[in-house]
PDB file of N, CA and C in Angstrom:
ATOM      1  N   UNK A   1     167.464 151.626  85.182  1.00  0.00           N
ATOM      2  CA  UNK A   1     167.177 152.588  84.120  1.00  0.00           C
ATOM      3  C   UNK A   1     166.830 151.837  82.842  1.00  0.00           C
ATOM      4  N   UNK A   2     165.644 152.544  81.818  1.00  0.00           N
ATOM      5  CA  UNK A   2     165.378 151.599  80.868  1.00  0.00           C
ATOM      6  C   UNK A   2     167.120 152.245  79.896  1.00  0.00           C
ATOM      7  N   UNK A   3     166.818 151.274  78.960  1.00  0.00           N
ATOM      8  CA  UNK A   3     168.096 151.205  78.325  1.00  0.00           C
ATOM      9  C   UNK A   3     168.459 152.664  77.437  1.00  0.00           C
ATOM     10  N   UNK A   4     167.108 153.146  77.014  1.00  0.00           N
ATOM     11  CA  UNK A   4     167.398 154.566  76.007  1.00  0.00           C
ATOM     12  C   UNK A   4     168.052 155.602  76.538  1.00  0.00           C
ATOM     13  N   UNK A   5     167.668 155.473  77.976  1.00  0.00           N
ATOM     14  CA  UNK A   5     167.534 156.542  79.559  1.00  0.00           C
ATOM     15  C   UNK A   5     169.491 156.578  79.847  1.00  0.00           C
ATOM     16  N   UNK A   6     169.559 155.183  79.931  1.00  0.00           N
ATOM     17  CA  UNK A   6     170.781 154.914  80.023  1.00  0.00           C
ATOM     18  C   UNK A   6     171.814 155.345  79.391  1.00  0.00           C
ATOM     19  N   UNK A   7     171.445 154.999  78.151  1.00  0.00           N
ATOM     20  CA  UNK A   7     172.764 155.308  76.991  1.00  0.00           C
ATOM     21  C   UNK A   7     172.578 156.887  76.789  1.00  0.00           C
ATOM     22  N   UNK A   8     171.934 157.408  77.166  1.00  0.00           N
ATOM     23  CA  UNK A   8     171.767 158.955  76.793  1.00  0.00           C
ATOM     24  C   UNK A   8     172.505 159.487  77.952  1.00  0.00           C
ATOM     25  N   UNK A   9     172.386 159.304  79.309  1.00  0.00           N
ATOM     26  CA  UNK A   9     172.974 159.678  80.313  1.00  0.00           C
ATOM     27  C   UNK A   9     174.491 159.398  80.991  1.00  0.00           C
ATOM     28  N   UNK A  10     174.966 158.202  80.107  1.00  0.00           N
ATOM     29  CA  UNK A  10     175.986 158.210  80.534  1.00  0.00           C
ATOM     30  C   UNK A  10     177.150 158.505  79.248  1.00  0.00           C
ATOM     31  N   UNK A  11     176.092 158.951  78.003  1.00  0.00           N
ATOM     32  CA  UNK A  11     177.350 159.372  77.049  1.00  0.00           C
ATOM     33  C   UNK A  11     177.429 161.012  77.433  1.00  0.00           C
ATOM     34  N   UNK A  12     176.946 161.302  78.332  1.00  0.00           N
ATOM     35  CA  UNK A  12     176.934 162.800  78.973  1.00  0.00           C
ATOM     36  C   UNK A  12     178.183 162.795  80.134  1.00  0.00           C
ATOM     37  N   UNK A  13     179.141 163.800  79.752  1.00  0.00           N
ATOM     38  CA  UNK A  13     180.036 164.426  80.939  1.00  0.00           C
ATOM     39  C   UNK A  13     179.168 165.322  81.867  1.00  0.00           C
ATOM     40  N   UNK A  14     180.087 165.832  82.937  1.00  0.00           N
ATOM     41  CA  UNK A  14     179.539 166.362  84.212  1.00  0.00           C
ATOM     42  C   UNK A  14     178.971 167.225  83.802  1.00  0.00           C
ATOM     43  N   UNK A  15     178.193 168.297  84.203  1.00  0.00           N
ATOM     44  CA  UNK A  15     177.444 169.494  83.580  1.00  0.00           C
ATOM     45  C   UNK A  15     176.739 169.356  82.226  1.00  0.00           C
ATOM     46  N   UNK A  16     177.088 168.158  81.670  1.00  0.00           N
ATOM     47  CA  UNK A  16     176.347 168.242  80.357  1.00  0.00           C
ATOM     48  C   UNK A  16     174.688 167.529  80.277  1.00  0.00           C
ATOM     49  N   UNK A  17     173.946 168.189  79.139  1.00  0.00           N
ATOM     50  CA  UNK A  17     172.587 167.729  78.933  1.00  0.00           C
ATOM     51  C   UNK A  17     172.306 167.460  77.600  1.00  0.00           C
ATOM     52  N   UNK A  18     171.577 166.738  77.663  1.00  0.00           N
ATOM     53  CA  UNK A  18     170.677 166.196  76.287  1.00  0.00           C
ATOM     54  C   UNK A  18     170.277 167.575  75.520  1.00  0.00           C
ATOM     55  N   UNK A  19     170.627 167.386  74.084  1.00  0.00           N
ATOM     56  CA  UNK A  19     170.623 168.806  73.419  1.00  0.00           C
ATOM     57  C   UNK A  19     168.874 168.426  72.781  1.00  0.00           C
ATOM     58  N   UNK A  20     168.573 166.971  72.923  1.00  0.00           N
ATOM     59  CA  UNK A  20     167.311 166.695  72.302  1.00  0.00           C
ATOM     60  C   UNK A  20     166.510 166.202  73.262  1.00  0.00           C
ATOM     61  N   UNK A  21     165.517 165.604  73.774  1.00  0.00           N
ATOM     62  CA  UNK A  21     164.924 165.025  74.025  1.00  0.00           C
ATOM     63  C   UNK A  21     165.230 163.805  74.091  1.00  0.00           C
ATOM     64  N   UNK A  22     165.441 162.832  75.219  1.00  0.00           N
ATOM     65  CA  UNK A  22     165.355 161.318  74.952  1.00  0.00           C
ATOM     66  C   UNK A  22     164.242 160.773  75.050  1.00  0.00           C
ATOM     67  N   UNK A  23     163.936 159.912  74.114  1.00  0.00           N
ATOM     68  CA  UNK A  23     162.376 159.187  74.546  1.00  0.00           C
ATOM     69  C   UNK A  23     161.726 157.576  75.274  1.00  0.00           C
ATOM     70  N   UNK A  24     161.250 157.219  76.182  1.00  0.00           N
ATOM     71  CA  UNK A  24     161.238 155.780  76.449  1.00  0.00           C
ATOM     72  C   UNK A  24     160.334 155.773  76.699  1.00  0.00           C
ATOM     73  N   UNK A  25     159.828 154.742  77.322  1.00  0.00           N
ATOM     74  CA  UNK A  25     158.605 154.227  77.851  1.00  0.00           C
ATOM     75  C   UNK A  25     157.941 154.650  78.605  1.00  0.00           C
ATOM     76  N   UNK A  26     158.335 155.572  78.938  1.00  0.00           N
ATOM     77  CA  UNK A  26     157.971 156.474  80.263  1.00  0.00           C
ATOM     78  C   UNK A  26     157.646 158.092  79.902  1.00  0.00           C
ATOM     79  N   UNK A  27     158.144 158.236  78.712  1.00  0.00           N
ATOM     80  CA  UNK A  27     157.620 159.974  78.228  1.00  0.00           C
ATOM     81  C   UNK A  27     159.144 160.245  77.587  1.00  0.00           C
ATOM     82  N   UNK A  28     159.264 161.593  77.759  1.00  0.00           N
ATOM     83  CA  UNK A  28     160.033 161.952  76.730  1.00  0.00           C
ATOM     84  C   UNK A  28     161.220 163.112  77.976  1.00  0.00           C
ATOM     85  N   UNK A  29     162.173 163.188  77.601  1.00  0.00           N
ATOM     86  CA  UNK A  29     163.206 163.483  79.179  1.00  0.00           C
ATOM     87  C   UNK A  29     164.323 164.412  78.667  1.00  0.00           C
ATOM     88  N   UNK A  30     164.656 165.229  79.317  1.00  0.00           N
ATOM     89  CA  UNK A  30     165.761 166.151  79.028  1.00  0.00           C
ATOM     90  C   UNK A  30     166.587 165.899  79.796  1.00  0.00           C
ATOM     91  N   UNK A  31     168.056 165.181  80.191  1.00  0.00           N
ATOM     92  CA  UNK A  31     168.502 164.713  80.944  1.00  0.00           C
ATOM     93  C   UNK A  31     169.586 165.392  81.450  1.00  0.00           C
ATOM     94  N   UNK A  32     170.409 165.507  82.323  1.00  0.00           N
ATOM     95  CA  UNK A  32     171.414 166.758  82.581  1.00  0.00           C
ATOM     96  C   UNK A  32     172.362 166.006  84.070  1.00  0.00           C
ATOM     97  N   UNK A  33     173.335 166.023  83.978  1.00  0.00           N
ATOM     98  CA  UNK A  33     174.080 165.068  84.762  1.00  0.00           C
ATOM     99  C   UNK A  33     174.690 166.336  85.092  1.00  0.00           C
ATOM    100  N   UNK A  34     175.001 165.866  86.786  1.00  0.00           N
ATOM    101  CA  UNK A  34     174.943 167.303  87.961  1.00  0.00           C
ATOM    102  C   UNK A  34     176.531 166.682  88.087  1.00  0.00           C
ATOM    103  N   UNK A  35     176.236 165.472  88.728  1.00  0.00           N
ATOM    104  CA  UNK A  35     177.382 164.683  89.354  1.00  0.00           C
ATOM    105  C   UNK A  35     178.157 162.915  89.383  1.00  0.00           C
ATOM    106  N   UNK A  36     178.841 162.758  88.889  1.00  0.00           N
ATOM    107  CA  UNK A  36     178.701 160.876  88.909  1.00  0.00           C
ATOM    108  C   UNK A  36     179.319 160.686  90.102  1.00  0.00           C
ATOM    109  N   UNK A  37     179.224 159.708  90.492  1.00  0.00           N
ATOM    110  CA  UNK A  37     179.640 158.502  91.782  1.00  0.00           C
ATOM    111  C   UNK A  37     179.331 157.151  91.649  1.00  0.00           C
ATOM    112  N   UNK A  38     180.140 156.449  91.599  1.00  0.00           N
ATOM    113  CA  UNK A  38     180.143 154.879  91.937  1.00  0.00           C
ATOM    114  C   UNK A  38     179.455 154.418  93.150  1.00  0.00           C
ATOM    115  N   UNK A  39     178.952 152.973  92.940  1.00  0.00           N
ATOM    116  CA  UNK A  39     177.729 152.912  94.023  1.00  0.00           C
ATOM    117  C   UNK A  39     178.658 151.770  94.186  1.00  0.00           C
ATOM    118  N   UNK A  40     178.616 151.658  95.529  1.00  0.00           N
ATOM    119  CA  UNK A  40     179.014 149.963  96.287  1.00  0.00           C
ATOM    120  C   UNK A  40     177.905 148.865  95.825  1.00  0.00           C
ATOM    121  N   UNK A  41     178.360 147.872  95.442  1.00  0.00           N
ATOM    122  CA  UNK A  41     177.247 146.764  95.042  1.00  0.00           C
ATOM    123  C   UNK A  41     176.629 146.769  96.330  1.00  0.00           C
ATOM    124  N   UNK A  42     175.262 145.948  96.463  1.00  0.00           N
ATOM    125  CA  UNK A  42     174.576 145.640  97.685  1.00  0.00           C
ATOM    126  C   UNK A  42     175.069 143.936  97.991  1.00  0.00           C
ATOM    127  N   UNK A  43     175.311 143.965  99.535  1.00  0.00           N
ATOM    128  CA  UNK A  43     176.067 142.655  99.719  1.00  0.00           C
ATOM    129  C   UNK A  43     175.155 141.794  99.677  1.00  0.00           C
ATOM    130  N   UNK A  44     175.499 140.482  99.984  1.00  0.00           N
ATOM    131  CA  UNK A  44     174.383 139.078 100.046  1.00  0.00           C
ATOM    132  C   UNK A  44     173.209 139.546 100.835  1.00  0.00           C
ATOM    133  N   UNK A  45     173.491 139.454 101.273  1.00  0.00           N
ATOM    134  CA  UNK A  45     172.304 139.810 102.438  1.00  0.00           C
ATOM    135  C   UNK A  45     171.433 140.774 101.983  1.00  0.00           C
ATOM    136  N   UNK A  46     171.442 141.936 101.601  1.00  0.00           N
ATOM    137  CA  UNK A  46     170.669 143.121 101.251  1.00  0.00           C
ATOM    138  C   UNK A  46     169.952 142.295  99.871  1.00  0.00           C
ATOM    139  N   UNK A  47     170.757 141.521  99.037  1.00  0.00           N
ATOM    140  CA  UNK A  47     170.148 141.094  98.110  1.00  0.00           C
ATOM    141  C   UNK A  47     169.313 139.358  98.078  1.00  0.00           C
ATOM    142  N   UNK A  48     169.575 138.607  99.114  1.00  0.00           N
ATOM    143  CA  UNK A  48     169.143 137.764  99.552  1.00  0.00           C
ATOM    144  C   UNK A  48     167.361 137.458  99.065  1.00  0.00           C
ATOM    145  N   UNK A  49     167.069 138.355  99.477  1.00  0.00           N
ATOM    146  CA  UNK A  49     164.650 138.472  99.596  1.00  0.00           C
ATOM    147  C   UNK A  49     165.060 138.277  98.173  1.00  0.00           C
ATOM    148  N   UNK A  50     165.329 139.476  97.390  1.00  0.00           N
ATOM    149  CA  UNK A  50     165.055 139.679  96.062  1.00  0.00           C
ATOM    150  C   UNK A  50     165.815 138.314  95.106  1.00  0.00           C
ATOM    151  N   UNK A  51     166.961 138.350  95.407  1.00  0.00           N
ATOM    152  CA  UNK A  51     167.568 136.686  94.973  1.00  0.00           C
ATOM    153  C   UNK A  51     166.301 135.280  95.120  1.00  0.00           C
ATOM    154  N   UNK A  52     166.081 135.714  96.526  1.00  0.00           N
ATOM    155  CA  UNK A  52     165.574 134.115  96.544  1.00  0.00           C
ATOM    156  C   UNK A  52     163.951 134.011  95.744  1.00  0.00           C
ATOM    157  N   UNK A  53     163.620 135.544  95.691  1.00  0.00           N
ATOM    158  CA  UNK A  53     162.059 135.762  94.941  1.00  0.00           C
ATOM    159  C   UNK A  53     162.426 135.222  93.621  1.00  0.00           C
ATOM    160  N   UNK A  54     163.211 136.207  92.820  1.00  0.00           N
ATOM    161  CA  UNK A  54     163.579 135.635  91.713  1.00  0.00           C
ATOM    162  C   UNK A  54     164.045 134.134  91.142  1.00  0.00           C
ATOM    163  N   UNK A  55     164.424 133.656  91.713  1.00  0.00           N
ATOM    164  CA  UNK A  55     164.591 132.020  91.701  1.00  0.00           C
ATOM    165  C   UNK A  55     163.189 131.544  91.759  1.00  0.00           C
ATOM    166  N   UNK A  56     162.504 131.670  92.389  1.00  0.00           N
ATOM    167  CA  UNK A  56     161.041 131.045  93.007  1.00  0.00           C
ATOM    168  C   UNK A  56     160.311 131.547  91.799  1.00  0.00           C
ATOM    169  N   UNK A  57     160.555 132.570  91.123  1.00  0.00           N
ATOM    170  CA  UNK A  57     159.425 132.740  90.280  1.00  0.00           C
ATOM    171  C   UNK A  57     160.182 131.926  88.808  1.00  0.00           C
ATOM    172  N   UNK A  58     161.490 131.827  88.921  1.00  0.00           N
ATOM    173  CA  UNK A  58     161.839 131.254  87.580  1.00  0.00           C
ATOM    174  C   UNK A  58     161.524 129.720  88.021  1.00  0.00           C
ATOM    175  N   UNK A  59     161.591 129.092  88.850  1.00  0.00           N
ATOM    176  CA  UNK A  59     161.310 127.641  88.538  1.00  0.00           C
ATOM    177  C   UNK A  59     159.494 127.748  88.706  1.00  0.00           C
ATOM    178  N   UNK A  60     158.667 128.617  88.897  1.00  0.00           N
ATOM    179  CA  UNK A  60     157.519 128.628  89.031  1.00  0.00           C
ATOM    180  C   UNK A  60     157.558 128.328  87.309  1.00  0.00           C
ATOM    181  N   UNK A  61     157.675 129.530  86.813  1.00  0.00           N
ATOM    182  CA  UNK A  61     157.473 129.594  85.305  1.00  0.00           C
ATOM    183  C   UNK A  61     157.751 128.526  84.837  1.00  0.00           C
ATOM    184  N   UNK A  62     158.988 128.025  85.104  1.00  0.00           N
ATOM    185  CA  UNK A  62     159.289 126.876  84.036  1.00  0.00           C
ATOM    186  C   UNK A  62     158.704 125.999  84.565  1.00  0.00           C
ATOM    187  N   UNK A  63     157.541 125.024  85.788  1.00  0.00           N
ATOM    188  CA  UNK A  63     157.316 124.088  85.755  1.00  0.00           C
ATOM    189  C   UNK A  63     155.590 124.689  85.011  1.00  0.00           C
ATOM    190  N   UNK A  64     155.610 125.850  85.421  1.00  0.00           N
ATOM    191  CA  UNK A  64     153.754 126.186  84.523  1.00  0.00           C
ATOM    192  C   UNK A  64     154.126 126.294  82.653  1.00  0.00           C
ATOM    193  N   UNK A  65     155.065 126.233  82.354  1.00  0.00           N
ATOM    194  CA  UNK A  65     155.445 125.996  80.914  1.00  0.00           C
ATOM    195  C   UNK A  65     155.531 124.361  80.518  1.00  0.00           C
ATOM    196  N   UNK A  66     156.618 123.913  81.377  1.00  0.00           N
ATOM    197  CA  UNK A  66     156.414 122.484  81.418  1.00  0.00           C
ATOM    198  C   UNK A  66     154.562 121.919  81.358  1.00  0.00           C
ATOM    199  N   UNK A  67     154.176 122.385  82.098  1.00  0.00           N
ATOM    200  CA  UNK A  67     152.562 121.684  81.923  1.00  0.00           C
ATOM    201  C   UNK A  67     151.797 122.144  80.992  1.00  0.00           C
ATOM    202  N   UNK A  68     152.039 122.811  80.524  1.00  0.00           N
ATOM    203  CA  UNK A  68     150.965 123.682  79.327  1.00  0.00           C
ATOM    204  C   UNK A  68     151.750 123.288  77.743  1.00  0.00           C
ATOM    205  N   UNK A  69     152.583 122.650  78.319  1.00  0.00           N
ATOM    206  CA  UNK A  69     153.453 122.304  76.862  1.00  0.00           C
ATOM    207  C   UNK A  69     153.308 120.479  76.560  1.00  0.00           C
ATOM    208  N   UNK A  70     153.053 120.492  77.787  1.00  0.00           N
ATOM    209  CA  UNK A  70     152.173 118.184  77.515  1.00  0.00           C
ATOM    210  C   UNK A  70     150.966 118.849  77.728  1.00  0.00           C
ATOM    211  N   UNK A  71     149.896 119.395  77.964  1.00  0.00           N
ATOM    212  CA  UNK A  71     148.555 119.285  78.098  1.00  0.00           C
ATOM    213  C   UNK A  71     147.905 119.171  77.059  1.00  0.00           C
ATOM    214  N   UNK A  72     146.884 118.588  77.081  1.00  0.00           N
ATOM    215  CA  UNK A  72     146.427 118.080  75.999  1.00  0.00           C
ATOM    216  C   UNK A  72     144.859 118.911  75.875  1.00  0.00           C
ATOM    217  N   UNK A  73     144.834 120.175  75.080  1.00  0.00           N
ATOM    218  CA  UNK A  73     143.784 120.983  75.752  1.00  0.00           C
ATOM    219  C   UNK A  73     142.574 120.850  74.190  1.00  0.00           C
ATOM    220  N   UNK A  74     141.752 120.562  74.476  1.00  0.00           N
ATOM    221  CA  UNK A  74     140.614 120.254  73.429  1.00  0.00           C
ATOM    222  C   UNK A  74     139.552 121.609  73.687  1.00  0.00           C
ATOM    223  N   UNK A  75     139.058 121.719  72.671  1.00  0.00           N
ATOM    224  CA  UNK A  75     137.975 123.240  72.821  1.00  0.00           C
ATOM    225  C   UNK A  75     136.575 122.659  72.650  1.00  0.00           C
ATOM    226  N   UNK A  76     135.621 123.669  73.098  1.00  0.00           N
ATOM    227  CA  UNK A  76     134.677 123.017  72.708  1.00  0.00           C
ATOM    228  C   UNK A  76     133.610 124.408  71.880  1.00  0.00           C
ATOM    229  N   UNK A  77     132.297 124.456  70.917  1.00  0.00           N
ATOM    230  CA  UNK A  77     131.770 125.572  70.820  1.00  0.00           C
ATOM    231  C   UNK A  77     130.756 125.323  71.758  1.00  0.00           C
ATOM    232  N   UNK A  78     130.093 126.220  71.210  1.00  0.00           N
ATOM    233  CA  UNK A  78     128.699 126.537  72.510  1.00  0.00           C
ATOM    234  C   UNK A  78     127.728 125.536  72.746  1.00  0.00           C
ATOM    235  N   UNK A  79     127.816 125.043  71.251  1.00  0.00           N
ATOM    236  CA  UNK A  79     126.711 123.800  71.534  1.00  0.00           C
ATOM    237  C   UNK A  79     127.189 122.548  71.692  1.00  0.00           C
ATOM    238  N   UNK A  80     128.662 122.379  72.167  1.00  0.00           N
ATOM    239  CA  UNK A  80     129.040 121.257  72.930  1.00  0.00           C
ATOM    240  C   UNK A  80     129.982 120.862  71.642  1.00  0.00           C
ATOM    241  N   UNK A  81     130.234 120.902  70.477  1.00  0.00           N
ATOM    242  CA  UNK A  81     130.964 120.625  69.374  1.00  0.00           C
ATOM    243  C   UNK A  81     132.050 120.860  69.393  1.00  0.00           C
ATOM    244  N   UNK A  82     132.765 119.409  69.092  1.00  0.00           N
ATOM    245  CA  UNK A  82     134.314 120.185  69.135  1.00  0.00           C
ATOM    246  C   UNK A  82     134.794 120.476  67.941  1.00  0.00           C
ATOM    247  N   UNK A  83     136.047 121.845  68.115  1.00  0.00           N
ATOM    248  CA  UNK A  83     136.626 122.345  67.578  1.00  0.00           C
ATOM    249  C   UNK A  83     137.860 122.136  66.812  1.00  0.00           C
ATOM    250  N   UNK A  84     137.868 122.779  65.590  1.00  0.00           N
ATOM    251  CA  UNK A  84     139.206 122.149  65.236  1.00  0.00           C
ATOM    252  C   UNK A  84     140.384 122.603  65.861  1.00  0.00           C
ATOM    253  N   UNK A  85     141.697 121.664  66.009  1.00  0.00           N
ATOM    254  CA  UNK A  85     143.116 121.800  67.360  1.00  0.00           C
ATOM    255  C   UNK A  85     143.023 123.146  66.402  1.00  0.00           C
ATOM    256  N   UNK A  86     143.842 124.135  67.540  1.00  0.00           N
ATOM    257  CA  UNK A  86     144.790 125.116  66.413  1.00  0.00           C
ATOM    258  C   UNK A  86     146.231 124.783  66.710  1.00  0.00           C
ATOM    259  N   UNK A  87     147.216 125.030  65.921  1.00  0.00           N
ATOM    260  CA  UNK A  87     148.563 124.660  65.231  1.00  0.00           C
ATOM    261  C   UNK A  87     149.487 125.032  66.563  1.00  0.00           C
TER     262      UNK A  87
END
């Protein structure tokens, strides 16, 4: 849940609803809580794919940051002239 979605819905008791509108990223929501229940976490396994994706994309990022942060990138204009670095 985005975070606005969140805090609006769970400062709501059972039967109760948003007397306003909440708004996020997604449009604008009248929210109304029927019933709560606690969810069992998902064990290793169920979370395993998504664990090991997420790892893979954080050391992706940080070694494509690592290289773009030593590269030594020079510009050029149209007629072959180079440009001044920017900051």
């Amino acid at each position: 849940m985005v975070p606005e979605f969140a805090d609006a819905a769970f400062k709501l008791g059972k039967g109760e609803y948003t007397k306003t509108p909440v708004h996020t990223q997604f449009g604008w929501h009248v929210i109304k809580v029927d019933d709560r229940r606690t969810a069992a976490p998902p064990s290793f396994e169920e979370s395993k794919q998504e664990l090991t994706e997420e790892v893979a994309r954080d050391i992706v990022n940080a070694k494509v940051k690592a290289l773009r942060d030593s590269a030594k990138i020079e510009t050029f204009a149209l007629d072959g002239s180079p440009l001044p670095a920017k900051p």
